[in-house]
C-alpha atoms as a PDB file:
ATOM      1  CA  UNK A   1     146.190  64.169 145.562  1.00  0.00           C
ATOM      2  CA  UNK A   2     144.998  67.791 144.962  1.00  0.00           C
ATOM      3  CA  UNK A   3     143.471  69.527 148.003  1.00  0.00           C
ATOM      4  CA  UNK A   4     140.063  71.971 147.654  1.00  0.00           C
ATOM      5  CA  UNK A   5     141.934  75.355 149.105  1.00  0.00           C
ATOM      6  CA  UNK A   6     139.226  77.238 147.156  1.00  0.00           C
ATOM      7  CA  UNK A   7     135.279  76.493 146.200  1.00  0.00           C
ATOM      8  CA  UNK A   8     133.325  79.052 143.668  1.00  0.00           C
ATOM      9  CA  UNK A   9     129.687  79.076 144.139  1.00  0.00           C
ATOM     10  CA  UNK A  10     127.002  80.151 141.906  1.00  0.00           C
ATOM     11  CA  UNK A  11     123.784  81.034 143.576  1.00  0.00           C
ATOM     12  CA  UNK A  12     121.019  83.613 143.125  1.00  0.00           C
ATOM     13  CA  UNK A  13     120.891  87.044 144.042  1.00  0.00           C
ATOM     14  CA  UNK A  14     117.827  86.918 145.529  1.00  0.00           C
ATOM     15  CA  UNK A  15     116.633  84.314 148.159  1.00  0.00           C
ATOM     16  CA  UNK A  16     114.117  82.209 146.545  1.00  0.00           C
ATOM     17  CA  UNK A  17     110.700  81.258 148.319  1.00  0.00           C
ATOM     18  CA  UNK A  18     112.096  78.199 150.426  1.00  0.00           C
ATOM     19  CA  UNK A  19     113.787  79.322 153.983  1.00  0.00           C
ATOM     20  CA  UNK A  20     116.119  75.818 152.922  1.00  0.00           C
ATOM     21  CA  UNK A  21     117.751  77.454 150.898  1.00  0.00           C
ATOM     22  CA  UNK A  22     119.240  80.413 152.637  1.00  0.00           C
ATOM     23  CA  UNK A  23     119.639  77.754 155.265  1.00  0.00           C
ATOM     24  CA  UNK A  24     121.839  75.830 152.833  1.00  0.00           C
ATOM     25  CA  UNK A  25     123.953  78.836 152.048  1.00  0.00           C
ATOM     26  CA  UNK A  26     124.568  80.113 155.580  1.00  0.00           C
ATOM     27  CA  UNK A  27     125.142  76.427 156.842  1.00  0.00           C
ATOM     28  CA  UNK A  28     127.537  76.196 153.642  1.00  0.00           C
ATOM     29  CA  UNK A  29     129.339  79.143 154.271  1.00  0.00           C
ATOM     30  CA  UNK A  30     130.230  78.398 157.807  1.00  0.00           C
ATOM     31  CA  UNK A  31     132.002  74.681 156.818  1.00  0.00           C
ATOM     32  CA  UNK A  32     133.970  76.176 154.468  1.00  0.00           C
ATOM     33  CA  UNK A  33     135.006  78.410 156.856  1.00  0.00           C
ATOM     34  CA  UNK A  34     135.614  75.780 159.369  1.00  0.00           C
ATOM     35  CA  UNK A  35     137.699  73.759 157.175  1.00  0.00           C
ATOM     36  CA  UNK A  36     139.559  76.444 155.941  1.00  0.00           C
ATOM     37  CA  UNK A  37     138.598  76.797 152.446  1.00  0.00           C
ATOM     38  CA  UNK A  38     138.052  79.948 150.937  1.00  0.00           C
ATOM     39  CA  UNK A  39     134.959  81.393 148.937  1.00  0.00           C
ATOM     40  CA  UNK A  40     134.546  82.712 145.661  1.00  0.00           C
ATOM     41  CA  UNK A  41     131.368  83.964 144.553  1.00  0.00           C
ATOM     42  CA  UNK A  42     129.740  87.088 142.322  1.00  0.00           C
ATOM     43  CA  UNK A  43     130.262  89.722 144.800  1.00  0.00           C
ATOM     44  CA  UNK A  44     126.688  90.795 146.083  1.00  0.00           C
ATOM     45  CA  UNK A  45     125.640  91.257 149.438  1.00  0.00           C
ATOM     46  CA  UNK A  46     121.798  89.948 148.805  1.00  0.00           C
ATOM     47  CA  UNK A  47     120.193  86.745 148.355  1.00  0.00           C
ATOM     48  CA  UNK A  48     121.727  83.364 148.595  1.00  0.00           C
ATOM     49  CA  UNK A  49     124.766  85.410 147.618  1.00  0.00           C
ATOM     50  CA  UNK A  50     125.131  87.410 150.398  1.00  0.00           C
ATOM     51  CA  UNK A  51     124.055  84.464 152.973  1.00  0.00           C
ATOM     52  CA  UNK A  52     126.876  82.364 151.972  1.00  0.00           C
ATOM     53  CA  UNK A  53     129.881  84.988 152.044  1.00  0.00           C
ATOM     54  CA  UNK A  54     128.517  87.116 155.382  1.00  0.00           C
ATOM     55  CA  UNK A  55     128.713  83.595 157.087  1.00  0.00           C
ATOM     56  CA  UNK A  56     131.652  82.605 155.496  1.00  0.00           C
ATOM     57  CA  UNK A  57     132.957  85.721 156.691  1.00  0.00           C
ATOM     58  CA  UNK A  58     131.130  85.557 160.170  1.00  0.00           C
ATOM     59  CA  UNK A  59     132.656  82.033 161.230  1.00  0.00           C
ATOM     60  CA  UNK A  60     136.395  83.388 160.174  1.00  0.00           C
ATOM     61  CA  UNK A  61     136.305  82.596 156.935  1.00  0.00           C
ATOM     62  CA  UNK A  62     138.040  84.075 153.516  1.00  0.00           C
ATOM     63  CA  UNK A  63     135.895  85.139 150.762  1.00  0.00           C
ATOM     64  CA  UNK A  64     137.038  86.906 147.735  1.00  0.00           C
ATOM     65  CA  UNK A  65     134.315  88.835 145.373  1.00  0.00           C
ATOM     66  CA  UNK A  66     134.315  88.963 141.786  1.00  0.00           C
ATOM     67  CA  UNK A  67     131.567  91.070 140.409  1.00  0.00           C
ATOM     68  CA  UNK A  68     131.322  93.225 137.338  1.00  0.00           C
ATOM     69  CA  UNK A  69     131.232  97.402 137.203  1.00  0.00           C
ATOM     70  CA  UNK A  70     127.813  97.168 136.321  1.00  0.00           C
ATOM     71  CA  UNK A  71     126.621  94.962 139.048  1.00  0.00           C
ATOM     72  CA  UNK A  72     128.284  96.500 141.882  1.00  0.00           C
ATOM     73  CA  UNK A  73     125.026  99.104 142.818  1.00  0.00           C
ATOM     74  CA  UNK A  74     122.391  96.519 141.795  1.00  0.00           C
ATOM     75  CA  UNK A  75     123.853  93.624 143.919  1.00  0.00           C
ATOM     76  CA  UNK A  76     125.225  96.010 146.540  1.00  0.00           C
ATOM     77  CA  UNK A  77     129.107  94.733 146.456  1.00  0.00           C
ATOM     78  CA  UNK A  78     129.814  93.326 149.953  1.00  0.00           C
ATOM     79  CA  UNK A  79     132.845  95.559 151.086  1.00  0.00           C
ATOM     80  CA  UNK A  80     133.297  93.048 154.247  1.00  0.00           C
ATOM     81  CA  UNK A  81     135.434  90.549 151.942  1.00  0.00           C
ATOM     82  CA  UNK A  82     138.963  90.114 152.058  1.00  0.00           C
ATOM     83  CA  UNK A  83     139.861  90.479 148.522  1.00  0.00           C
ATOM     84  CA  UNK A  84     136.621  92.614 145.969  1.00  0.00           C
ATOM     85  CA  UNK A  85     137.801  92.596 142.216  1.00  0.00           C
ATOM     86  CA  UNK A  86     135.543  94.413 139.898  1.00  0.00           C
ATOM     87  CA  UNK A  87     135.414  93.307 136.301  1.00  0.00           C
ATOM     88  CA  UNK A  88     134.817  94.997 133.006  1.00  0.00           C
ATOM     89  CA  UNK A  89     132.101  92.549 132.169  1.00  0.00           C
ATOM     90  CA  UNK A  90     131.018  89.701 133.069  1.00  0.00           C
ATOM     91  CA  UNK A  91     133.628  87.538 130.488  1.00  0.00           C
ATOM     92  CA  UNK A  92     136.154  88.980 132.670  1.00  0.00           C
ATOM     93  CA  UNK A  93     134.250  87.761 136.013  1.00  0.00           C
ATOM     94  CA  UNK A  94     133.661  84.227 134.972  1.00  0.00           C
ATOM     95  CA  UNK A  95     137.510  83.967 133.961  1.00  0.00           C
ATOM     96  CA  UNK A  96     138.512  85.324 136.943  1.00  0.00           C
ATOM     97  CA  UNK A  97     135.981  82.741 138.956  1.00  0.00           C
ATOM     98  CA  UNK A  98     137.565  80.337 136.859  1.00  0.00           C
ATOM     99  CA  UNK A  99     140.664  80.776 137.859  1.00  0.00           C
ATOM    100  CA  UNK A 100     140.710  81.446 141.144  1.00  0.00           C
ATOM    101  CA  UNK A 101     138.719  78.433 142.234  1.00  0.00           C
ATOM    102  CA  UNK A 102     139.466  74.596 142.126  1.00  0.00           C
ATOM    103  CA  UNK A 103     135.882  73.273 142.414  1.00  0.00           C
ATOM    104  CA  UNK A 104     132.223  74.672 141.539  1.00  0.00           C
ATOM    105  CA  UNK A 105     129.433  74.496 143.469  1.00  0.00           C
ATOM    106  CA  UNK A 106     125.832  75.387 142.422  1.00  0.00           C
ATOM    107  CA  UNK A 107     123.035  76.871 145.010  1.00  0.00           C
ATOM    108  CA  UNK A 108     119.933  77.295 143.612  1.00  0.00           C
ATOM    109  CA  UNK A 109     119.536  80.299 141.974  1.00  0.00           C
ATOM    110  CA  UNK A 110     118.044  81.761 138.298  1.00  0.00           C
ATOM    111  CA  UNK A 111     119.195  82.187 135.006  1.00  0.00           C
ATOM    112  CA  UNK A 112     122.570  83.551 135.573  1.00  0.00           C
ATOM    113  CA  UNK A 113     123.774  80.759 138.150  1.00  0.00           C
ATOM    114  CA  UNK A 114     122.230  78.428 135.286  1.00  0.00           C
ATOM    115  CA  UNK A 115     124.356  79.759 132.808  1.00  0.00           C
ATOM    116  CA  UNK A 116     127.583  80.154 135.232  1.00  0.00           C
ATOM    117  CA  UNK A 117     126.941  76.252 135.895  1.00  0.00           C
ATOM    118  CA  UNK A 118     126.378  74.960 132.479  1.00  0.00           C
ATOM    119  CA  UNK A 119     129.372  76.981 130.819  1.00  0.00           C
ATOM    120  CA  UNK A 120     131.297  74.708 133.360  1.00  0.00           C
ATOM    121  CA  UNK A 121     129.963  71.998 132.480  1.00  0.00           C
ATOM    122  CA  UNK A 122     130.531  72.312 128.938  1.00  0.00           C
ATOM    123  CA  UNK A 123     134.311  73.093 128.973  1.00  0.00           C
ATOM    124  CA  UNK A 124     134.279  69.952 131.288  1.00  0.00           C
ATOM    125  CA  UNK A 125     132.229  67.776 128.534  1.00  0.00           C
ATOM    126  CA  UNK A 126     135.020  68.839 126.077  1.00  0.00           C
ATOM    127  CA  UNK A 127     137.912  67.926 127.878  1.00  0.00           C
ATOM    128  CA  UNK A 128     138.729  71.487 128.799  1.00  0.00           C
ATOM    129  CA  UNK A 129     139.080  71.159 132.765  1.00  0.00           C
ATOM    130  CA  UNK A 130     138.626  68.415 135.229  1.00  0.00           C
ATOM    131  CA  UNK A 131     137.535  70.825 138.102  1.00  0.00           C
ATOM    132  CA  UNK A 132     134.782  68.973 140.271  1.00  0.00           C
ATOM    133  CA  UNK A 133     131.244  70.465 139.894  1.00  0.00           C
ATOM    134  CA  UNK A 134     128.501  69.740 142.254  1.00  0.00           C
ATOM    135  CA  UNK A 135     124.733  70.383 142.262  1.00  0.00           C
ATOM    136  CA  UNK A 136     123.533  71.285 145.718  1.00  0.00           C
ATOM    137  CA  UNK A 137     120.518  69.942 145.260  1.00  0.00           C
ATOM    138  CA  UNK A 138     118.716  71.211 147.986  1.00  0.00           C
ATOM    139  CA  UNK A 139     115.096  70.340 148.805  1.00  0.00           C
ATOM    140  CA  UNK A 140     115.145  68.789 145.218  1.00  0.00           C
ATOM    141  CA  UNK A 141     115.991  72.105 143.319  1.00  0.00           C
ATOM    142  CA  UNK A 142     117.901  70.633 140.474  1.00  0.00           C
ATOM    143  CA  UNK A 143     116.157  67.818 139.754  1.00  0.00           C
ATOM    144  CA  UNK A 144     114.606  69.066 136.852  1.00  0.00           C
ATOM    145  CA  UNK A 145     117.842  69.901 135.615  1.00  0.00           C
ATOM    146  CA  UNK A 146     118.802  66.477 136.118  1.00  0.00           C
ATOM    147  CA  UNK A 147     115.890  65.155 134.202  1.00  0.00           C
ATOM    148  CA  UNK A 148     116.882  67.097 131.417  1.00  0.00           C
ATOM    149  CA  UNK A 149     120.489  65.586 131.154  1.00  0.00           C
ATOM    150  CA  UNK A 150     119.267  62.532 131.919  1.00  0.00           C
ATOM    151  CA  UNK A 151     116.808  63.137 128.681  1.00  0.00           C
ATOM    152  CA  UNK A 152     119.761  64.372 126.761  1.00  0.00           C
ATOM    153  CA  UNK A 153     121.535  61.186 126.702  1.00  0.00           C
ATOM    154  CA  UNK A 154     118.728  59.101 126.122  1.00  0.00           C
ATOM    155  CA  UNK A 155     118.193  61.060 123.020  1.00  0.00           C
ATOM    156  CA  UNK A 156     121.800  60.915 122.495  1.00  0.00           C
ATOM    157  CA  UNK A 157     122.411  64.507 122.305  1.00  0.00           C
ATOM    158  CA  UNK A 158     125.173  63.626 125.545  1.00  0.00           C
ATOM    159  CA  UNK A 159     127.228  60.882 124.186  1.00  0.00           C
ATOM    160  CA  UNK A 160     128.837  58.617 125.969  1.00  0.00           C
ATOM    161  CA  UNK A 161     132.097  59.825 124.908  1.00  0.00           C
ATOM    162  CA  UNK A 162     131.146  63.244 125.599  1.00  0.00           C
ATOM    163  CA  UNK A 163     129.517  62.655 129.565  1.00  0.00           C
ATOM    164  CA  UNK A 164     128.569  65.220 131.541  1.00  0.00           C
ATOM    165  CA  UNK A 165     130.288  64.377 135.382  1.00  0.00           C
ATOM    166  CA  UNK A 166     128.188  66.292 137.536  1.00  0.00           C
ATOM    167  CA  UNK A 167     128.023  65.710 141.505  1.00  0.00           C
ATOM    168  CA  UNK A 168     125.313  65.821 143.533  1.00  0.00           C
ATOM    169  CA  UNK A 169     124.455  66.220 147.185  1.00  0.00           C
ATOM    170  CA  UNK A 170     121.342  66.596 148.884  1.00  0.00           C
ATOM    171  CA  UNK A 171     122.679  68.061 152.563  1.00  0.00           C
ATOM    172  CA  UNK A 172     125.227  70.786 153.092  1.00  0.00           C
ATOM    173  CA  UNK A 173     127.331  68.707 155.131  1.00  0.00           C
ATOM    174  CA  UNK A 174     127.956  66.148 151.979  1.00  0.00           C
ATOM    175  CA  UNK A 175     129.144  68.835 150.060  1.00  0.00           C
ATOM    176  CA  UNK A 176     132.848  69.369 150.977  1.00  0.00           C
ATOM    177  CA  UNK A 177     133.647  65.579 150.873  1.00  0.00           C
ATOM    178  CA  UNK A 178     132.079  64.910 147.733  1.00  0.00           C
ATOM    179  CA  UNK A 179     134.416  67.410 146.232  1.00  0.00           C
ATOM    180  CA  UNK A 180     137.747  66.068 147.978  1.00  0.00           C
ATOM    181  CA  UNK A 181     136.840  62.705 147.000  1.00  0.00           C
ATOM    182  CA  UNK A 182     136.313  63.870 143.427  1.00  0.00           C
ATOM    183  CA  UNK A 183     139.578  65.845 143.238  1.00  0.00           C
ATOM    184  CA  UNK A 184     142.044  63.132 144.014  1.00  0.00           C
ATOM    185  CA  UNK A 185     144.106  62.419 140.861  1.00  0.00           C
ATOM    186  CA  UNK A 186     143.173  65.505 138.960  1.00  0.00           C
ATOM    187  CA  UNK A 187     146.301  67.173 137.314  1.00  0.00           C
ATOM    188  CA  UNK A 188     147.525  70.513 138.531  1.00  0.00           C
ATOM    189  CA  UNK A 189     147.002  71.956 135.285  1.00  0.00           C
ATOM    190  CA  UNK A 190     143.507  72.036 135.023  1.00  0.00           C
ATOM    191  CA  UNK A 191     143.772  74.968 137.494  1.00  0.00           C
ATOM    192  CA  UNK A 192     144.662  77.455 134.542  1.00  0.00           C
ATOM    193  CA  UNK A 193     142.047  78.297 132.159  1.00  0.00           C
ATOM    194  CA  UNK A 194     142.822  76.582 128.943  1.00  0.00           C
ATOM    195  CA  UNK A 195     144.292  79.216 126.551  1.00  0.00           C
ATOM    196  CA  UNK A 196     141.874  79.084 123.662  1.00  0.00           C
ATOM    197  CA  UNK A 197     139.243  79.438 126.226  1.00  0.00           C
ATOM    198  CA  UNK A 198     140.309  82.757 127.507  1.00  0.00           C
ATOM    199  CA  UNK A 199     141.418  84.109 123.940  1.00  0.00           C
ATOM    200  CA  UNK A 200     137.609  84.273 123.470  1.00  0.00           C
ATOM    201  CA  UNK A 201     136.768  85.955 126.707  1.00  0.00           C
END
């Protein structure tokens, strides 16, 4: 059985219109530090992003930033962290996320946590990791996401032998033993980003 030591999240810079959701990320933030798992997220010190590591941080938590050059005035880089590595670009960042983290969590957020979620869920739908990823679907925010996979495979653009495995969980509190649940039995080496992956980063 593999143990979460380490949970990326991917959530927006900004804080979105509904108070749940900073809520979520403060809430979240404080049970990982509680259980002793460390964060990984983009780096900022605004929005959802900066909710989840200042309380990570604030309940004795370890968070480790990973944000590119380019980012680093825009987001304001949260120099409170344990560990801030700043990236060429943002191929470099998303390896590095990759890397460092043995599950994947998704906030709500915009375009950019969209993209961050769905790259993982590709290299998952081709075999290419077995990381857990989980929607924190939190007052509903995903669910039109989830009508669109759900649309995908009735139009069999998502094949059966090409699923998508995505977790869900509607309350913070679900989130953390979702993912432990979902990690038991998956091999050590899907910790490593598969070689032909990074060649093209």
């Amino acid at each position: 059985m593999n143990t979460i030591r380490t949970v990326c999240v991917y959530c927006g810079s900004g804080p979105g219109t509904n108070p749940q959701f900073v809520e979520a990320a403060v809430d979240f933030g404080k049970a990982l530090a509680r259980n002793n798992v460390g964060l990984v997220y983009g780096g900022g010190s605004v929005g959802l992003m900066g909710a989840i590591a200042t309380s990570t941080l604030d309940h004795g938590g370890t968070v480790t930033g990973i944000i590119p050059d380019f980012l680093t005035a825009r987001e304001h880089a949260l120099s409170r962290v344990q560990e801030m590595i700043v990236t060429r670009d943002m191929h470099e960042r998303k390896r590095l996320m990759f890397e460092r983290s043995d599950a994947f969590v998704a906030l709500p957020g915009g375009v950019g946590t969209l993209e961050e979620l769905v790259e993982q869920l590709t290299w998952q739908q081709l075999g290419r990791h077995s990381k857990p990823i989980m929607l924190a679907n939190i007052d509903g925010f995903w669910e039109p996401l989830l009508a669109l996979l759900a649309h995908m495979r009735s139009t069999a653009f998502i094949r059966p032998t090409l699923a998508v495995n995505v977790l869900q969980a509607n309350r913070v509190e679900d989130i953390l033993p979702k993912l432990r649940a979902a990690a038991t039995g998956v091999p050590d080496s899907s910790k490593q980003m598969p070689a032909d992956v990074a060649d093209r980063l």
